[in-house]
N, C-alpha and C. Protein backbone atom coordinates (compact mmCIF):
# COMPACT_ATOMS: atom_id res chain seq x y z
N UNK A 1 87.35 91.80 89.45
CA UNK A 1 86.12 91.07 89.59
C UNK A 1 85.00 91.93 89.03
N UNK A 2 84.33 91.05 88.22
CA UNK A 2 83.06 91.77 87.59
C UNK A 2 81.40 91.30 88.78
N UNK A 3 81.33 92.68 88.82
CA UNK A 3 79.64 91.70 89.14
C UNK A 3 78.74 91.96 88.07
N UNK A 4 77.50 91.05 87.87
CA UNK A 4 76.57 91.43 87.09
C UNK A 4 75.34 92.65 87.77
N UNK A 5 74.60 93.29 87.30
CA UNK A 5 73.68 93.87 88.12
C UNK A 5 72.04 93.06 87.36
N UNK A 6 71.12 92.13 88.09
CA UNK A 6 70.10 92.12 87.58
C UNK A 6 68.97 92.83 88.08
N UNK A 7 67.60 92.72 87.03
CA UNK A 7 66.53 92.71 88.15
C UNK A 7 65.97 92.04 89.15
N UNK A 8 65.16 92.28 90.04
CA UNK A 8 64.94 91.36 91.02
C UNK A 8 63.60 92.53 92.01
N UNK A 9 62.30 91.46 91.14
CA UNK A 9 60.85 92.78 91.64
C UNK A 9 61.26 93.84 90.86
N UNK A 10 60.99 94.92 91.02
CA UNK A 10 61.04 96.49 90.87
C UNK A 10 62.48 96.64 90.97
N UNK A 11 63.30 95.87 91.62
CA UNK A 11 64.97 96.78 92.07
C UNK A 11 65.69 96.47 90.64
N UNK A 12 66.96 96.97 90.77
CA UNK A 12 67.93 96.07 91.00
C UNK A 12 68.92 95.08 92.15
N UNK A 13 69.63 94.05 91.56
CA UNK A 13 70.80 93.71 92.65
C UNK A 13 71.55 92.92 91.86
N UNK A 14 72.76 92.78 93.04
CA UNK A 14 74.09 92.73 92.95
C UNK A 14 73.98 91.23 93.53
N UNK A 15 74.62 90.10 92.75
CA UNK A 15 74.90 89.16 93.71
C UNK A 15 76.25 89.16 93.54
N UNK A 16 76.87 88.84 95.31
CA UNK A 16 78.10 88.34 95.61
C UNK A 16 78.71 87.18 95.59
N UNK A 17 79.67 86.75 94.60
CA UNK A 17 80.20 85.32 94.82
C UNK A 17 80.01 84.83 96.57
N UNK A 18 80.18 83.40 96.69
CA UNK A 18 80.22 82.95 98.13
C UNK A 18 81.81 83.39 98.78
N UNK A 19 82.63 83.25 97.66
CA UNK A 19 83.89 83.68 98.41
C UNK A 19 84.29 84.32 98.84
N UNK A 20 83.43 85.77 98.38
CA UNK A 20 83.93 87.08 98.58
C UNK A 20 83.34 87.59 100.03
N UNK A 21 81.90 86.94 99.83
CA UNK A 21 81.12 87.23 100.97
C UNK A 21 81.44 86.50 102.27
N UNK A 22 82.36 85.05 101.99
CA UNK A 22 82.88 84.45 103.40
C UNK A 22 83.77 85.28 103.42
N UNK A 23 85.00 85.88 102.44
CA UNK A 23 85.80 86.91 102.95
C UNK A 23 85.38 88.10 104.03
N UNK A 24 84.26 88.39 103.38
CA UNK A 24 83.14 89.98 104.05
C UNK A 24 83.15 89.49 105.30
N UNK A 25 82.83 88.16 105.90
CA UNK A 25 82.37 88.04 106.75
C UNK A 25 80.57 88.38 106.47
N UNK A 26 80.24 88.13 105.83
CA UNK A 26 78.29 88.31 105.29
C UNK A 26 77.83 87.21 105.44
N UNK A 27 76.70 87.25 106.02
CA UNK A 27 76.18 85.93 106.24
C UNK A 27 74.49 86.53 105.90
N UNK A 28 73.73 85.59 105.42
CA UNK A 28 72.17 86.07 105.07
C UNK A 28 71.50 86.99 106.25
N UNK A 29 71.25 87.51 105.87
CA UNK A 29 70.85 88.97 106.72
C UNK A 29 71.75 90.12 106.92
N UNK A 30 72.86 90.21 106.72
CA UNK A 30 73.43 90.88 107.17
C UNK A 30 73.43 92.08 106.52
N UNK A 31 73.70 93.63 107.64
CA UNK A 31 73.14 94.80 106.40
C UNK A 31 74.42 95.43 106.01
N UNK A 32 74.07 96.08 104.76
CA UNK A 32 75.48 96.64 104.30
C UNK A 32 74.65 98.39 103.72
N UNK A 33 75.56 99.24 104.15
CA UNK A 33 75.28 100.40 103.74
C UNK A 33 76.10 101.28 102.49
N UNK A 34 75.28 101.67 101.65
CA UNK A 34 76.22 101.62 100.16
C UNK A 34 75.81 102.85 100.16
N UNK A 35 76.92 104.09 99.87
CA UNK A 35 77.07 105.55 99.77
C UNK A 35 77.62 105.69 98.16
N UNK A 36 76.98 107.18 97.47
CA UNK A 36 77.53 106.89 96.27
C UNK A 36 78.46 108.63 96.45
N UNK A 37 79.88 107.84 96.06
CA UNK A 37 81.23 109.06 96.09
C UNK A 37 80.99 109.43 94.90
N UNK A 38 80.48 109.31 93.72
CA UNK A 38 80.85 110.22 92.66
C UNK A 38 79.97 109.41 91.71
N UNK A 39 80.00 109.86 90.45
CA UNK A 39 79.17 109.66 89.24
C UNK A 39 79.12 108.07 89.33
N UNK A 40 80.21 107.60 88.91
CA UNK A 40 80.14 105.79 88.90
C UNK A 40 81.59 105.43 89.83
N UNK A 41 81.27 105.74 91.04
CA UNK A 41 82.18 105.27 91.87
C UNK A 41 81.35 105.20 93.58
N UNK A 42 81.37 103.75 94.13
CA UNK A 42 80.03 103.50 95.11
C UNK A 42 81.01 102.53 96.37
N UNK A 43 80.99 102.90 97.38
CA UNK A 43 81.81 102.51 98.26
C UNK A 43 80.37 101.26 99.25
N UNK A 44 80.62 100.54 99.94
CA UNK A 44 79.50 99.49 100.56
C UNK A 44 80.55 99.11 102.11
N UNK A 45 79.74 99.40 102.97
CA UNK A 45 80.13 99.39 104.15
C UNK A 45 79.27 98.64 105.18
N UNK A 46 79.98 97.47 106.01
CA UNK A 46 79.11 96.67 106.70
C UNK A 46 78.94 97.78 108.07
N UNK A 47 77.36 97.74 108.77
CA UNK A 47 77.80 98.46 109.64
C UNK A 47 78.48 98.09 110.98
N UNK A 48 78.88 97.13 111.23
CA UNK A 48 79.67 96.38 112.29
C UNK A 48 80.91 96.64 111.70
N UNK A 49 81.42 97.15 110.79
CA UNK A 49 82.86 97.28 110.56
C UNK A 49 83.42 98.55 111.08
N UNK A 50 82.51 99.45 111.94
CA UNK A 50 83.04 100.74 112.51
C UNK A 50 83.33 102.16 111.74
N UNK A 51 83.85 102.64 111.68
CA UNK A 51 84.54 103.82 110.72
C UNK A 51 84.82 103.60 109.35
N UNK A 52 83.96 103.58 108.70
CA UNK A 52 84.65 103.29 106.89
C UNK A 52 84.60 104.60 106.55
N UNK A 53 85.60 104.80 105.95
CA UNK A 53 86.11 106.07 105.33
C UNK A 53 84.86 106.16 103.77
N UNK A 54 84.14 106.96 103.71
CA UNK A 54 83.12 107.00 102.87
C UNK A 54 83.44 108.17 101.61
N UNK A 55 83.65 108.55 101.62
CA UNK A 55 84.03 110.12 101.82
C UNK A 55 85.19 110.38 101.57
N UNK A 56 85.90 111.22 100.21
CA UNK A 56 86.98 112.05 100.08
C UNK A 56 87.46 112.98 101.14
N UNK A 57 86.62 113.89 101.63
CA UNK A 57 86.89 114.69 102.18
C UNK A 57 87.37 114.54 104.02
N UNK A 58 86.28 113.28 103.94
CA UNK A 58 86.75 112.74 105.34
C UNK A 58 88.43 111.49 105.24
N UNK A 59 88.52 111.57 104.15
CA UNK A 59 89.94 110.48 103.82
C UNK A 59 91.22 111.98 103.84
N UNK A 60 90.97 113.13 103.56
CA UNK A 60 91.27 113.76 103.22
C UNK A 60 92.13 114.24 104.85
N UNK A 61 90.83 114.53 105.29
CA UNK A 61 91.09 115.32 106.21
C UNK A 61 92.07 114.00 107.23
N UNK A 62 91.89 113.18 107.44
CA UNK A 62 92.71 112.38 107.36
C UNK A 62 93.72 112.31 107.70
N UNK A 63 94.36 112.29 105.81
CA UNK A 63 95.49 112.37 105.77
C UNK A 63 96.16 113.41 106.29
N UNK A 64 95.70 114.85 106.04
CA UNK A 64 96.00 116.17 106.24
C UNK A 64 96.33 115.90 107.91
N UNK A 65 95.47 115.34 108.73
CA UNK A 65 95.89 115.38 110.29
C UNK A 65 97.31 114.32 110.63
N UNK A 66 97.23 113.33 109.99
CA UNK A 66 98.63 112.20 109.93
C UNK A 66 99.74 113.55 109.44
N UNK A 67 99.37 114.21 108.21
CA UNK A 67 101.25 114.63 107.78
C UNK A 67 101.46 115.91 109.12
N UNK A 68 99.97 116.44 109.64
CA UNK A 68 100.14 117.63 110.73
C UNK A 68 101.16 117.11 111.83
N UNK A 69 100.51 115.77 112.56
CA UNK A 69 101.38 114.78 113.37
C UNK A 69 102.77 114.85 113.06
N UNK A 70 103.22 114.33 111.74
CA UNK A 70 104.15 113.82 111.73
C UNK A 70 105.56 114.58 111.79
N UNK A 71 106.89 114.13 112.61
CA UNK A 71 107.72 115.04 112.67
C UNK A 71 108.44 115.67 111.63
N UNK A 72 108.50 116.94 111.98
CA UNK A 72 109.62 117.25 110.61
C UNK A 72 111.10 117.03 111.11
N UNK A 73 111.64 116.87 109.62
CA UNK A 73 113.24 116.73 109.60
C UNK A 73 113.67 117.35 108.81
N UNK A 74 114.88 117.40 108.45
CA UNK A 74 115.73 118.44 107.84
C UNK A 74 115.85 117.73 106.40
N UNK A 75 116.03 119.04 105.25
CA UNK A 75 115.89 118.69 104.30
C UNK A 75 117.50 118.32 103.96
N UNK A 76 116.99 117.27 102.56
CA UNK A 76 118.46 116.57 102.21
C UNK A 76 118.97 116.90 101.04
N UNK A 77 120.03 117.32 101.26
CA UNK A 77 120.78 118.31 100.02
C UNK A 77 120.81 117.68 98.85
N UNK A 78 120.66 118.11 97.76
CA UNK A 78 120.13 117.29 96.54
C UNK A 78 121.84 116.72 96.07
N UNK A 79 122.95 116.92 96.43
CA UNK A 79 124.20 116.00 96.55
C UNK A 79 124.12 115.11 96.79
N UNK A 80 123.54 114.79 98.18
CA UNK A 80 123.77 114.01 99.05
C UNK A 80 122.55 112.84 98.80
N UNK A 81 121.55 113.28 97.81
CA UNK A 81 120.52 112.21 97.43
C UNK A 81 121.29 111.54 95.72
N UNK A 82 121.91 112.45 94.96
CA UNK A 82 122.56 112.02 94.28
C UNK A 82 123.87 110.34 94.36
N UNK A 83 123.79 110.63 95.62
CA UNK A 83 124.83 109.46 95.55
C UNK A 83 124.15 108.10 95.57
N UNK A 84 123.12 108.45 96.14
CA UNK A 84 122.64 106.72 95.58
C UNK A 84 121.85 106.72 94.68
């Protein structure tokens, strides 16, 4: 999906198809908070949606705590992955 960006006054903006925004759950008024992750990469977060991962480092850390969790098992002899 492409959006266009126009002017609008002094700004710019973004309009959202209706579909996307009944998807969002957006309804007129509603606020959305837009963080920018990197040169041309911009994440938009409703704030009623709780925890949005904004942030590499917070996705990061993350993951890093899930694989800490997770159990280890024994490694599988590269034979025994050969057979299938």
């Amino acid at each position: 999906m492409e959006l266009q960006v126009n002017r609008w006054g002094n700004s710019l903006a973004v309009r959202l198809p209706s579909a996307l925004a009944k998807d969002l759950g957006l309804t007129e008024g509603s606020t959305l908070s837009p963080q920018q992750l990197g040169e041309r990469l911009l994440a938009v977060g409703q704030d009623d949606w709780g925890a949005v991962v904004t942030r590499r480092r917070e996705l990061l850390a993350r993951i890093r705590k899930l694989h800490k969790d997770m159990p280890q098992t024994q490694p599988i002899p590269k034979d025994e992955l050969s057979r299938y």
